[in-house]
C-alpha atoms as a PDB file:
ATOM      1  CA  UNK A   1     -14.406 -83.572  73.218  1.00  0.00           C
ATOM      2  CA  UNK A   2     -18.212 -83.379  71.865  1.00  0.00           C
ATOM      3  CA  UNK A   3     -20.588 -86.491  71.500  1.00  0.00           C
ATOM      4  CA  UNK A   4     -23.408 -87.066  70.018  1.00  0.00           C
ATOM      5  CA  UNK A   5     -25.951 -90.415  70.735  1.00  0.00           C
ATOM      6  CA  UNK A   6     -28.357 -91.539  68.778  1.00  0.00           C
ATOM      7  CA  UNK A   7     -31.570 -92.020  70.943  1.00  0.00           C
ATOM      8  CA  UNK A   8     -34.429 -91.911  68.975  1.00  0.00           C
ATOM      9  CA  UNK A   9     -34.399 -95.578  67.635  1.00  0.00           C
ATOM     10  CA  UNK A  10     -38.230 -97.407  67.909  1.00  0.00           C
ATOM     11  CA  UNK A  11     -36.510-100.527  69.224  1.00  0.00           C
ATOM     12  CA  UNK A  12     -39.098-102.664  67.121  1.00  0.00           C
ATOM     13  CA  UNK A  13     -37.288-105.970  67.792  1.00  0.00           C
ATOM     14  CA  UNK A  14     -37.392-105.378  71.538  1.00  0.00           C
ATOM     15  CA  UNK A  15     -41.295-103.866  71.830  1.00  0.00           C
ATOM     16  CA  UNK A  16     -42.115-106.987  74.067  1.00  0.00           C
ATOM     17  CA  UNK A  17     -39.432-105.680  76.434  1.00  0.00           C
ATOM     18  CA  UNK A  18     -39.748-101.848  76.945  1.00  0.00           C
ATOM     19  CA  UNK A  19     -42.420-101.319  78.962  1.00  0.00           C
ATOM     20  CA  UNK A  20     -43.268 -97.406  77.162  1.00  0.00           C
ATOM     21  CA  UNK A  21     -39.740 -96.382  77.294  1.00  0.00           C
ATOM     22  CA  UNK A  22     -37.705 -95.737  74.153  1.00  0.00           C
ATOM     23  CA  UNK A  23     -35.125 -98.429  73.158  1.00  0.00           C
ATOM     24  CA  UNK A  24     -31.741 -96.408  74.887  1.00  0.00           C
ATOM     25  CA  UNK A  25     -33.895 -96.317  78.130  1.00  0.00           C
ATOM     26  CA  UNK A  26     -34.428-100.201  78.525  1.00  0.00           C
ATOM     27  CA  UNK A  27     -33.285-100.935  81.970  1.00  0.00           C
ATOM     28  CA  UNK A  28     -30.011-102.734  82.608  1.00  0.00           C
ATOM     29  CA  UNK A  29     -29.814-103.780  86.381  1.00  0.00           C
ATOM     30  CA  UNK A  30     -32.097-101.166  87.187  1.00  0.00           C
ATOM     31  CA  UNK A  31     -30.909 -97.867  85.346  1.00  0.00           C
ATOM     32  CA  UNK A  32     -31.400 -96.956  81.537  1.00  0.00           C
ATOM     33  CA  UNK A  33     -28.870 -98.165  79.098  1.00  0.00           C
ATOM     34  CA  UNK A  34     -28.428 -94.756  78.386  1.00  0.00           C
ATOM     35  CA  UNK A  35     -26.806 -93.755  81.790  1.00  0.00           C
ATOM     36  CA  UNK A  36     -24.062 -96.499  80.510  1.00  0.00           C
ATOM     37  CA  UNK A  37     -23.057 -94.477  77.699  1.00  0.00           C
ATOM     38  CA  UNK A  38     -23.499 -91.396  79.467  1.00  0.00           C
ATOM     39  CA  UNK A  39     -20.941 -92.248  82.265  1.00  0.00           C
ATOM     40  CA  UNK A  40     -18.521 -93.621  79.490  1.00  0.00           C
ATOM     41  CA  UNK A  41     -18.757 -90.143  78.180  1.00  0.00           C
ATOM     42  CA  UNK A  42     -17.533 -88.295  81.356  1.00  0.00           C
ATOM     43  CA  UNK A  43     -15.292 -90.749  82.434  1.00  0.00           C
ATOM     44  CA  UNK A  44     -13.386 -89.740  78.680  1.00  0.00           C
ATOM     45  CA  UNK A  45     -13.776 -86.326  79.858  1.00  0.00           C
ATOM     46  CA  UNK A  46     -16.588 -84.879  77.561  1.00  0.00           C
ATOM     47  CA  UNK A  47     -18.598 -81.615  78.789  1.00  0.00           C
ATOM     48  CA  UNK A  48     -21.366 -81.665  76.200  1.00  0.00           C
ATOM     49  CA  UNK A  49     -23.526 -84.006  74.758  1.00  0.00           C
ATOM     50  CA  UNK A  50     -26.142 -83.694  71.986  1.00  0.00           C
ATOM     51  CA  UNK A  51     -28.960 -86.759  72.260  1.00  0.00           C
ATOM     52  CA  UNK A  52     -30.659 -87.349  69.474  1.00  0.00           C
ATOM     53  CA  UNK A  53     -33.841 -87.921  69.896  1.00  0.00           C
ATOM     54  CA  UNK A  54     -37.719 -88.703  68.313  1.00  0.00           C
ATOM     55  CA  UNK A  55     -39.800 -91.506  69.849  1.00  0.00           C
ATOM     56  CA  UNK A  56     -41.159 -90.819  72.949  1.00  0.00           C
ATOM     57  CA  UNK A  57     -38.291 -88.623  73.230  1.00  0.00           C
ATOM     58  CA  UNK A  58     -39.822 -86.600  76.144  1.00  0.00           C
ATOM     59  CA  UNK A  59     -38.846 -89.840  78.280  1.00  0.00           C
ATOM     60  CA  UNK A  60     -35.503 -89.388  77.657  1.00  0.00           C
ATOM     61  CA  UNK A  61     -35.702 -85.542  78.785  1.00  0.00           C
ATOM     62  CA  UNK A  62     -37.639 -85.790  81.571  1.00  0.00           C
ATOM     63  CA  UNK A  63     -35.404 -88.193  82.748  1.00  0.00           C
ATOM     64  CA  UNK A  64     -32.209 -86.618  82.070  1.00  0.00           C
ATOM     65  CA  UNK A  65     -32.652 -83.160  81.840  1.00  0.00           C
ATOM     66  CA  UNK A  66     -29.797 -80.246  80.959  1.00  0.00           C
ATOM     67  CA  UNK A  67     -26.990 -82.352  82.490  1.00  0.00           C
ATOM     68  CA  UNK A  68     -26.060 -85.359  83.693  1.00  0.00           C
ATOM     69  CA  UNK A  69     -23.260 -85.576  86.143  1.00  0.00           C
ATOM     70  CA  UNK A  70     -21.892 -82.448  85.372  1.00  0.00           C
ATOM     71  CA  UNK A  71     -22.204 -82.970  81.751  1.00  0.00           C
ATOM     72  CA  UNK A  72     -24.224 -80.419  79.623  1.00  0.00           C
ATOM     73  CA  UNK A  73     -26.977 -82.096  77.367  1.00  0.00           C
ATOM     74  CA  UNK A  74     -28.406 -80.712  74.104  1.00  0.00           C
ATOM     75  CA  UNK A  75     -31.438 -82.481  72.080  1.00  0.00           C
ATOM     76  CA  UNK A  76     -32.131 -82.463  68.880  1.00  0.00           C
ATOM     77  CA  UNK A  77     -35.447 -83.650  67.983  1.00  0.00           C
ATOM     78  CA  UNK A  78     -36.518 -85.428  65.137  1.00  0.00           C
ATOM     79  CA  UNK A  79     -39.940 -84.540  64.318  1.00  0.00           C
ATOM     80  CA  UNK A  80     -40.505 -87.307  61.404  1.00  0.00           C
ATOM     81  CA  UNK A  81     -38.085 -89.927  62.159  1.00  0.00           C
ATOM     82  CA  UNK A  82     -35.008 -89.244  60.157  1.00  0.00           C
ATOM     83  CA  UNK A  83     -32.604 -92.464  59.858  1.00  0.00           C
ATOM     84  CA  UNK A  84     -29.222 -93.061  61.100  1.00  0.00           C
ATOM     85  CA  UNK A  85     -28.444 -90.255  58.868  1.00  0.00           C
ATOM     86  CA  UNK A  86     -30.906 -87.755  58.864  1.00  0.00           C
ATOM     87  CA  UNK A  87     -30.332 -87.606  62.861  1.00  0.00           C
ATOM     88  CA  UNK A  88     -26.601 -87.546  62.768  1.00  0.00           C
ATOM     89  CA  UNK A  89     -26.732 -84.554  59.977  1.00  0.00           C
ATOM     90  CA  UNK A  90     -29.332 -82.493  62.123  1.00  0.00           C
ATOM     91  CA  UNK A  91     -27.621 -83.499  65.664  1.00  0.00           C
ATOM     92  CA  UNK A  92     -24.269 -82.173  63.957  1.00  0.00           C
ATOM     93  CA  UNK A  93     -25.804 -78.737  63.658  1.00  0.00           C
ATOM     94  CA  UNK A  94     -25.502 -78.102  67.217  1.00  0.00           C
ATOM     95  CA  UNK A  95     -21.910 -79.687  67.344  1.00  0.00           C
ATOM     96  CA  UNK A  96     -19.267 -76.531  68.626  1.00  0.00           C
ATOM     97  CA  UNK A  97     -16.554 -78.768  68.095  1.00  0.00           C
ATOM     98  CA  UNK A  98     -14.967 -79.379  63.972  1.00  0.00           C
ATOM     99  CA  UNK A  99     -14.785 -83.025  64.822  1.00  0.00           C
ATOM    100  CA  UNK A 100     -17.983 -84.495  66.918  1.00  0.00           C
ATOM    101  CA  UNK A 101     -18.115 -88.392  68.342  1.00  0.00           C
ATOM    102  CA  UNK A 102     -20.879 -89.920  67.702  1.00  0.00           C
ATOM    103  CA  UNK A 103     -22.139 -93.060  69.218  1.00  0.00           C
ATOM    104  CA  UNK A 104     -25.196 -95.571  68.442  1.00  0.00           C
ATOM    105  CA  UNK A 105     -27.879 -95.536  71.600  1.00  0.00           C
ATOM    106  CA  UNK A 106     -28.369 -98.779  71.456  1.00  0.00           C
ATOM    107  CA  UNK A 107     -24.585-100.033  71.301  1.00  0.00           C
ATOM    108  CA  UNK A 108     -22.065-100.441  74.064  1.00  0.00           C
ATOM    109  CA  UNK A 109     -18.424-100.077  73.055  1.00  0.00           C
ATOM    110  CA  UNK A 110     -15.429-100.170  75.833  1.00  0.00           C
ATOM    111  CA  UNK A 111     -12.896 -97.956  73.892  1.00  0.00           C
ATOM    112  CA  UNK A 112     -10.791 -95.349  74.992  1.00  0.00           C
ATOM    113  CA  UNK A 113     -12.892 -92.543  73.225  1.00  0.00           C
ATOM    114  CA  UNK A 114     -10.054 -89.826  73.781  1.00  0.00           C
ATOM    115  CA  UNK A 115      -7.278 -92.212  71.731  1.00  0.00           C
ATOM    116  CA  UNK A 116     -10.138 -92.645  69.042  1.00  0.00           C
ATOM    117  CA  UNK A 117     -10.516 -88.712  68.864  1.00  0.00           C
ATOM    118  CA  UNK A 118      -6.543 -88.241  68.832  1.00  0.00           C
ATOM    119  CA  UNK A 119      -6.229 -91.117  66.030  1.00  0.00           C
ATOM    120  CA  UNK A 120      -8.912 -89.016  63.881  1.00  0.00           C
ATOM    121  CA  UNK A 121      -6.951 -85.863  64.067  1.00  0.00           C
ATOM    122  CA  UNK A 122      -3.789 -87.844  63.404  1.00  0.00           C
ATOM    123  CA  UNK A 123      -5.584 -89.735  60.327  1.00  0.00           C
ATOM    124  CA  UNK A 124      -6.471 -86.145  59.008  1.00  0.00           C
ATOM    125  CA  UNK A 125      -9.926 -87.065  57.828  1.00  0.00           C
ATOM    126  CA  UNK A 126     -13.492 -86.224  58.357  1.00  0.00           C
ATOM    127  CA  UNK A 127     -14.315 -89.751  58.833  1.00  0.00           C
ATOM    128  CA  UNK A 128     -13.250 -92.883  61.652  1.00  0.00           C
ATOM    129  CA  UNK A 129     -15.329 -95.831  61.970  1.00  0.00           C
ATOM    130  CA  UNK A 130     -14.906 -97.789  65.584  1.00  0.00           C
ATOM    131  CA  UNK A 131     -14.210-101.375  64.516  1.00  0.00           C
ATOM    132  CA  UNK A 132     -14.721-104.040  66.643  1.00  0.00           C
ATOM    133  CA  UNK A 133     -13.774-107.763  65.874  1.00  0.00           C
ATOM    134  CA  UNK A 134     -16.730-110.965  67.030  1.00  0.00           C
ATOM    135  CA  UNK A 135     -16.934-114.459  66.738  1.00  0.00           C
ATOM    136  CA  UNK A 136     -19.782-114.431  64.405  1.00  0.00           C
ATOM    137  CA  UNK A 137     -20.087-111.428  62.178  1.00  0.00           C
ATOM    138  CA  UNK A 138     -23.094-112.554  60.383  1.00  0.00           C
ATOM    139  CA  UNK A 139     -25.886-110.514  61.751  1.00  0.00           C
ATOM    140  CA  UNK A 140     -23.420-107.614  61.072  1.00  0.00           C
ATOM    141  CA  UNK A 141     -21.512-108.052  58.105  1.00  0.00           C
ATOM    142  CA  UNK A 142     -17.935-107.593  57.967  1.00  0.00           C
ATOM    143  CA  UNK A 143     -15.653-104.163  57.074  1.00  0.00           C
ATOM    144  CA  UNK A 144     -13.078-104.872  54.659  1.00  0.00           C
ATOM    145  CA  UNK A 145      -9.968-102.734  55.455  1.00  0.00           C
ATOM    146  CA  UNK A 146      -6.737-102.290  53.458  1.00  0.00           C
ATOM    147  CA  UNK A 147      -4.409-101.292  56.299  1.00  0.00           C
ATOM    148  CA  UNK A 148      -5.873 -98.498  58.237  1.00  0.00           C
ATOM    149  CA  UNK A 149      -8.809 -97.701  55.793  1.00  0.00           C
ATOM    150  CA  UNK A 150     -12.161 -98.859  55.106  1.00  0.00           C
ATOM    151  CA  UNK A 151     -12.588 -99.937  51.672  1.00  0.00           C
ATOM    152  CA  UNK A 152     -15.937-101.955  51.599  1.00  0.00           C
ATOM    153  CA  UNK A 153     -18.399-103.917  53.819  1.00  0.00           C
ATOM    154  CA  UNK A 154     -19.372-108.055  53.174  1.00  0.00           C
ATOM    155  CA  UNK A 155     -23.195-108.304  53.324  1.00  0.00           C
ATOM    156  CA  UNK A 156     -24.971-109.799  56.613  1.00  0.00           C
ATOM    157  CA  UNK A 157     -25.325-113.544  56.814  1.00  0.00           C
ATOM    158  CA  UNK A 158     -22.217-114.771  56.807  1.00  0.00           C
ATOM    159  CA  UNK A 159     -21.201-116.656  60.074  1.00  0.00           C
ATOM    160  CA  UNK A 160     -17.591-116.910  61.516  1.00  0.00           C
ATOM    161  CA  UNK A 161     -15.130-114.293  62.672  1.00  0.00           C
ATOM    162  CA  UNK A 162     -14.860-110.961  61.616  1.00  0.00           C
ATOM    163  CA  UNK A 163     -14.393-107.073  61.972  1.00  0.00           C
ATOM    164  CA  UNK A 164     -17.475-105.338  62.182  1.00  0.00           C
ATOM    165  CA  UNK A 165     -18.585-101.649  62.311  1.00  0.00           C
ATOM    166  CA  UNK A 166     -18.722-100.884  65.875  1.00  0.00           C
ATOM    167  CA  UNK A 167     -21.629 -97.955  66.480  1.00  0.00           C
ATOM    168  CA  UNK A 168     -18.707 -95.344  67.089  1.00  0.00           C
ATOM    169  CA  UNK A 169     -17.397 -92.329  64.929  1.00  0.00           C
ATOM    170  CA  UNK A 170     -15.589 -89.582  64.615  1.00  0.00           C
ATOM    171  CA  UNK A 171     -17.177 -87.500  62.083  1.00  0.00           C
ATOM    172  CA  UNK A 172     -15.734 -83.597  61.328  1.00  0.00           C
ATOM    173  CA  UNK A 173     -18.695 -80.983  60.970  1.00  0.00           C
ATOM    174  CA  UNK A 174     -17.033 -80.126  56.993  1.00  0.00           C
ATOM    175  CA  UNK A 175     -18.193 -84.065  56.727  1.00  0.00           C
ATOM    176  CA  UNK A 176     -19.548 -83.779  52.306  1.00  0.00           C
ATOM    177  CA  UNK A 177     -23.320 -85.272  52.710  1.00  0.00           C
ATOM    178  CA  UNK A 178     -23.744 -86.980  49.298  1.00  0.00           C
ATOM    179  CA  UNK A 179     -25.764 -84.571  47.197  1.00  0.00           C
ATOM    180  CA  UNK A 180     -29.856 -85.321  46.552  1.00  0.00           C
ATOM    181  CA  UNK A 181     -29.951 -87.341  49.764  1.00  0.00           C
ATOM    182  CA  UNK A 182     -33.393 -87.444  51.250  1.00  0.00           C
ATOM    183  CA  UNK A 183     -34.580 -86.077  54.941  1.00  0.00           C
ATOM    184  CA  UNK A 184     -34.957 -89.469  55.894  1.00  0.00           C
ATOM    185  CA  UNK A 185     -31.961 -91.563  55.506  1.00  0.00           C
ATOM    186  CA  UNK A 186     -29.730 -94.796  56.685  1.00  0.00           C
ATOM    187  CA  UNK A 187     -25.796 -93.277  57.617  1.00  0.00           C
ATOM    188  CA  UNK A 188     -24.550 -96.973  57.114  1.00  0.00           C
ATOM    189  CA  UNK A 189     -26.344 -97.920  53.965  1.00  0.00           C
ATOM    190  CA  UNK A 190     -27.451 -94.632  51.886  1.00  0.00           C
ATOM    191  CA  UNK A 191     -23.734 -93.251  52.874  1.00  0.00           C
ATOM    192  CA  UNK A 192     -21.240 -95.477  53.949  1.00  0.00           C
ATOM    193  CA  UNK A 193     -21.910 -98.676  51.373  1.00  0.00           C
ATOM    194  CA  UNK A 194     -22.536 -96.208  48.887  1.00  0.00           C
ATOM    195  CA  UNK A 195     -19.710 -93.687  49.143  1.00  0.00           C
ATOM    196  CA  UNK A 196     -17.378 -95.705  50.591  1.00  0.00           C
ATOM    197  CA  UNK A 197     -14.471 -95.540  47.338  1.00  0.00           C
ATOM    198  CA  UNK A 198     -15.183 -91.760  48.235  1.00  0.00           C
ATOM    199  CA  UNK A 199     -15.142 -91.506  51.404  1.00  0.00           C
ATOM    200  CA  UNK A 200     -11.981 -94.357  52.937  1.00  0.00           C
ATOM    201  CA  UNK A 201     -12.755 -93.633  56.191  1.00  0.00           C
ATOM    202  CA  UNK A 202      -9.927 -94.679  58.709  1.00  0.00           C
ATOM    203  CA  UNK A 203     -10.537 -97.713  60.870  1.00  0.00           C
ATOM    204  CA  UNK A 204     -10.211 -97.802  64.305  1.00  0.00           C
ATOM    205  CA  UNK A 205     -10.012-101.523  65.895  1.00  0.00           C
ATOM    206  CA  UNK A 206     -10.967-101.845  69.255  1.00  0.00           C
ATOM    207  CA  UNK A 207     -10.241-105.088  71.339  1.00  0.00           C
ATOM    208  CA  UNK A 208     -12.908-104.253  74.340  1.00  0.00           C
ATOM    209  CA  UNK A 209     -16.007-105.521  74.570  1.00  0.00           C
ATOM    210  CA  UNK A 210     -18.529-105.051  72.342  1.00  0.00           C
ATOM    211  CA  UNK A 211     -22.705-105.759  72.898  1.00  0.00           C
ATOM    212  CA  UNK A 212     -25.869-104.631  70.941  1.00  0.00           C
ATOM    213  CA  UNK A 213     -28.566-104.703  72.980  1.00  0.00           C
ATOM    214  CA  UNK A 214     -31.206-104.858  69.672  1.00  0.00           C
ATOM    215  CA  UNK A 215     -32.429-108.638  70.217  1.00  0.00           C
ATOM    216  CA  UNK A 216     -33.835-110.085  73.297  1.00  0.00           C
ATOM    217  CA  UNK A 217     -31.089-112.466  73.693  1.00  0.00           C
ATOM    218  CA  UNK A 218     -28.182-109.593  73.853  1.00  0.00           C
ATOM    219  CA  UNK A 219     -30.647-107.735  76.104  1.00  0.00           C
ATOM    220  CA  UNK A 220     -30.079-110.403  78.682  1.00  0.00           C
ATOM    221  CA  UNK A 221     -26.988-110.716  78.310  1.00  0.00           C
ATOM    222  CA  UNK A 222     -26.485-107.082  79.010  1.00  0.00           C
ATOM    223  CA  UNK A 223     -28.420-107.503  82.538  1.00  0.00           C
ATOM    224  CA  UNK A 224     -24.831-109.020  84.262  1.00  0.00           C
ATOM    225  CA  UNK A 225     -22.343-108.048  81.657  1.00  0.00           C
ATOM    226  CA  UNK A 226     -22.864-104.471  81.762  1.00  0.00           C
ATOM    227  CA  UNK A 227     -23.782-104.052  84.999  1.00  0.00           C
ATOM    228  CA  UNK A 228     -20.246-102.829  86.419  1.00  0.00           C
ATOM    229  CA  UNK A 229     -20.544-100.229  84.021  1.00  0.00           C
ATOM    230  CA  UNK A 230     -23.069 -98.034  85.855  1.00  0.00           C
ATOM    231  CA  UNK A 231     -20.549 -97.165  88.415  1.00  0.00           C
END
């Protein structure tokens, strides 16, 4: 198993709350948010991560280092901030592995990471989307399956329950970029809305919990509900 997170996110939403720290370091009962994933990561039994990284991204290495309880860590740095996309498709450079997890820095996800890996190889693609089902999906927007494929997304703003795309993939390194794309790009909007008859990507529903620490609110929340997770 390889992972890659996303790290380099400004966190504009939350600039009241950070204190100097990028958005995946935001303290959660004391310890970065990051360390969360991080620990999720070896406790599914991966050896190497890549973080990606760009704002104040020397935080996140002096903190952290080449490893991280006995995991070996890799950056790549953005040095013009590059999207969702642009960071996943220059993180996936350094990727060893032909099919890489990659998580969202700033989204917590209890899923059995190994069965989502196993389900990838057994859905013989080069793309899984993590989806996770909340009571209101309208700050997401909902993913419109037909049974274990992706076929479209429902805009934000519409409230009540729904499937949603959960910050976790399973992308293979052959993964075909759309051609003319940009440095800087979104992954969920200049790819996935727009290539998704293309691309079907398998679905992968997850019943754990899910929580995005992007608005104040969920930040809070986070302070007591994720706090078993740094052990």
């Amino acid at each position: 198993m390889e992972a890659i997170v996303l790290a380099g996110g400004f966190g504009t939403r939350l600039s009241g709350r950070l204190n100097g720290v990028p958005k995946p370091m935001v303290s959660i009962a004391g310890r970065p948010f990051l360390e969360i994933l991080l620990n999720q990561l070896k406790r599914a039994g991966c050896p190497r991560v890549v973080l990606s990284v760009g704002h104040l991204h020397k935080v996140i290495q002096d903190f952290f280092g080449s490893s991280f309880n006995g995991m070996h860590l890799e950056y790549a740095i953005e040095s013009v901030p590059l999207g969702t996309g642009g960071a996943i498709r220059l993180a996936l450079q350094k990727a060893r592995e032909e099919s890489v997890l990659v998580l969202n820095g700033d989204t917590f996800l209890d899923a059995d990471y190994g069965a989502l890996l196993h389900f990838h190889a057994v859905e013989r693609t080069n793309l899984t989307i993590a989806i996770a089902q909340v009571e209101n999906a309208a700050r997401y927007g909902r993913v419109l399956t037909n049974e274990n494929r992706i076929v479209g997304f429902e805009e934000k703003g519409r409230s009540g329950p729904g499937w949603i795309n959960a910050g976790a993939y399973v992308i293979g390194k052959g993964f075909e970029w759309p051609q003319a794309l940009p440095e800087t790009f979104s992954f969920e909007s200049d790819v996935l809305s727009r290539e998704i008859g293309r691309l079907l990507p398998a679905a992968y529903p997850v019943n754990g919990f899910f929580l995005d620490i992007g608005l104040p609110e969920d930040l809070d929340r986070a302070q007591t509900e994720l706090a078993s997770y740094l052990v």
